[in-house]
Protein backbone atom coordinates (compact mmCIF):
# COMPACT_ATOMS: atom_id res chain seq x y z
CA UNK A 1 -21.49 -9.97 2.94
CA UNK A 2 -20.24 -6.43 3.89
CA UNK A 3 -20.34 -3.36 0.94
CA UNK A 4 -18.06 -0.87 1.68
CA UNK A 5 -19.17 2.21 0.16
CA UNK A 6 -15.94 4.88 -1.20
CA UNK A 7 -17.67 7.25 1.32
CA UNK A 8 -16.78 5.21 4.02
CA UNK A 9 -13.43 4.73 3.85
CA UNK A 10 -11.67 4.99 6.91
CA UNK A 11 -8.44 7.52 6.83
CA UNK A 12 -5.26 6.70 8.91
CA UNK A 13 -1.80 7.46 9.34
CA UNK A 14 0.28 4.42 8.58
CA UNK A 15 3.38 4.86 10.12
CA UNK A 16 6.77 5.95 8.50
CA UNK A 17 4.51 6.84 5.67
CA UNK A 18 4.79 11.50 4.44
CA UNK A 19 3.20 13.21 2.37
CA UNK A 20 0.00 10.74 1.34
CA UNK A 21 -3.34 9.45 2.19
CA UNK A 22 -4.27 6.50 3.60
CA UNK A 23 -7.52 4.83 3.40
CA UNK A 24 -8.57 1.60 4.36
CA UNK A 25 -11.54 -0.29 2.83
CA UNK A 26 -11.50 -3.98 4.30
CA UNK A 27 -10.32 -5.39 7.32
CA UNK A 28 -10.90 -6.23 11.20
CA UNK A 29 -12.31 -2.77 12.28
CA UNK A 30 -14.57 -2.08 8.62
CA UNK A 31 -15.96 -5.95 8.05
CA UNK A 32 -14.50 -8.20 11.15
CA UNK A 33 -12.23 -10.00 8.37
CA UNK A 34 -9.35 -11.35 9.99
CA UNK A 35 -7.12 -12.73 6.64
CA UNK A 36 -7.40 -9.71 4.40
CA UNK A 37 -6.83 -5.97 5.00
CA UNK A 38 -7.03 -4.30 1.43
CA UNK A 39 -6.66 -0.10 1.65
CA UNK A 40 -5.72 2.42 -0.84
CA UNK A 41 -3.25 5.33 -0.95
CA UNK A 42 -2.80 8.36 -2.72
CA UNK A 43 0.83 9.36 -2.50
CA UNK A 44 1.32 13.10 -3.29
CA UNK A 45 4.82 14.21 -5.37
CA UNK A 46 7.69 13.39 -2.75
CA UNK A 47 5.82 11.64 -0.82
CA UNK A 48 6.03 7.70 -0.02
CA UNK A 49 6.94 4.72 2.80
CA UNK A 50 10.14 4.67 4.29
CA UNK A 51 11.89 0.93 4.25
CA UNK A 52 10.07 -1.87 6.64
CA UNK A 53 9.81 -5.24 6.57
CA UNK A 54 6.91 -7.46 5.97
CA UNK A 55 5.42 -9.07 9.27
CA UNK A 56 5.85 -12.45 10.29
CA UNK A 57 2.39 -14.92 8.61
CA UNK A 58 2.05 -11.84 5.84
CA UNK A 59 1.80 -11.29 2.63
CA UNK A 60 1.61 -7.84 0.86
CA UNK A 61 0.45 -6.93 -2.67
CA UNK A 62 0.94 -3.30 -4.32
CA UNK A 63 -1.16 -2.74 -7.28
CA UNK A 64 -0.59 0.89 -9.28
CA UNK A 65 -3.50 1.96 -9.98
CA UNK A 66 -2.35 5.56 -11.10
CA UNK A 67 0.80 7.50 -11.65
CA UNK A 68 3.94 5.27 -10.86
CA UNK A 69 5.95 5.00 -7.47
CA UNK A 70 9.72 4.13 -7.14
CA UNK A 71 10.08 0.79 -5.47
CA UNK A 72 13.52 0.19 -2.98
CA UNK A 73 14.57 -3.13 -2.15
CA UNK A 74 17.92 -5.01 -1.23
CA UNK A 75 17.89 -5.96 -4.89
CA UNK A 76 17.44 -2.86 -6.24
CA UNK A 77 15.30 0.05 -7.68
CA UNK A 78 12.37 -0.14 -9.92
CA UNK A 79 9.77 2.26 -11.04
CA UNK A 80 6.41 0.99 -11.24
CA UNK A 81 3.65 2.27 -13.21
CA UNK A 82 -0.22 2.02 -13.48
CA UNK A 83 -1.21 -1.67 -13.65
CA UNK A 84 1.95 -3.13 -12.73
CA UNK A 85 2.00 -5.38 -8.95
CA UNK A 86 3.83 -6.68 -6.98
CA UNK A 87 4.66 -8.99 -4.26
CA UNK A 88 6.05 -9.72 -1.03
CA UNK A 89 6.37 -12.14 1.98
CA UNK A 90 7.00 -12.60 5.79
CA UNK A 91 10.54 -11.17 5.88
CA UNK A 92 10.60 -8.71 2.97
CA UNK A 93 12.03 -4.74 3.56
CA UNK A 94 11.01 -2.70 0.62
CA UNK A 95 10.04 1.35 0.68
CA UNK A 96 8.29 3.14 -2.09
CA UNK A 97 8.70 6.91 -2.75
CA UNK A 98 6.49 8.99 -6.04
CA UNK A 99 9.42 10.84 -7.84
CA UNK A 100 7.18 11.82 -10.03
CA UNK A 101 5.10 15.84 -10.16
CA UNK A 102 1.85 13.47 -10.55
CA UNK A 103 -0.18 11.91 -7.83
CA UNK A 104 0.23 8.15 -7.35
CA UNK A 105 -2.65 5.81 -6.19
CA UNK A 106 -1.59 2.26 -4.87
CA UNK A 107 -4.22 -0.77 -3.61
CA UNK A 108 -2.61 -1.91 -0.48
CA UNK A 109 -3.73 -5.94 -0.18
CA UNK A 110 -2.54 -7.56 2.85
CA UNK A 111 -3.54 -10.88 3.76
CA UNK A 112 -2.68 -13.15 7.13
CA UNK A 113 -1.67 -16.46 7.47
């Protein structure tokens, strides 16, 4: 068992990502886990992730937990607000952007097959 105090978050810059924080809270470097990474960012007004695709044996979650974020797909454009998820596999291309004049706050939960 590994705690992972909010103190010890580690702070990176994910890449294609402007105008946010990044902080991660479980994976390989903070607990040796090599299935799940889970981190949380803090997306300031404007800011957001331009359009990638999910890696090959991944899975990636999004959980709001504050504010709301605009969600980009090939199917379309969604907003997504405080408690809503979702969900994406091996393959995906999605890119998220807050529109909003509010700070957004978004669980990151990647896991490995």
């Amino acid at each position: 068992m590994k705690i992972v105090r909010k103190n010890e978050l580690i702070t990176y810059e994910p890449k294609g990502h402007y105008n946010m924080l990044a902080q991660r809270a479980y994976g390989k470097n903070e607990t040796g886990n090599e299935i799940l990474t889970i981190g949380l960012s803090q997306f300031l007004p404007g800011g957001g992730a331009e359009n990638s695709v999910v890696k090959d044996n991944m899975e990636l979650v999004y959980y709001i937990v504050q504010g709301e974020m605009t969600l980009t797909t090939p199917e379309g454009t969604t907003v997504l607000k405080a408690g809503d998820s979702v969900g994406f596999k091996a393959g995906e291309e999605r890119s998220v952007k807050n529109e909003s004049s509010e700070v957004a706050c978004m669980l990151v939960i990647a896991g490995v097959n």
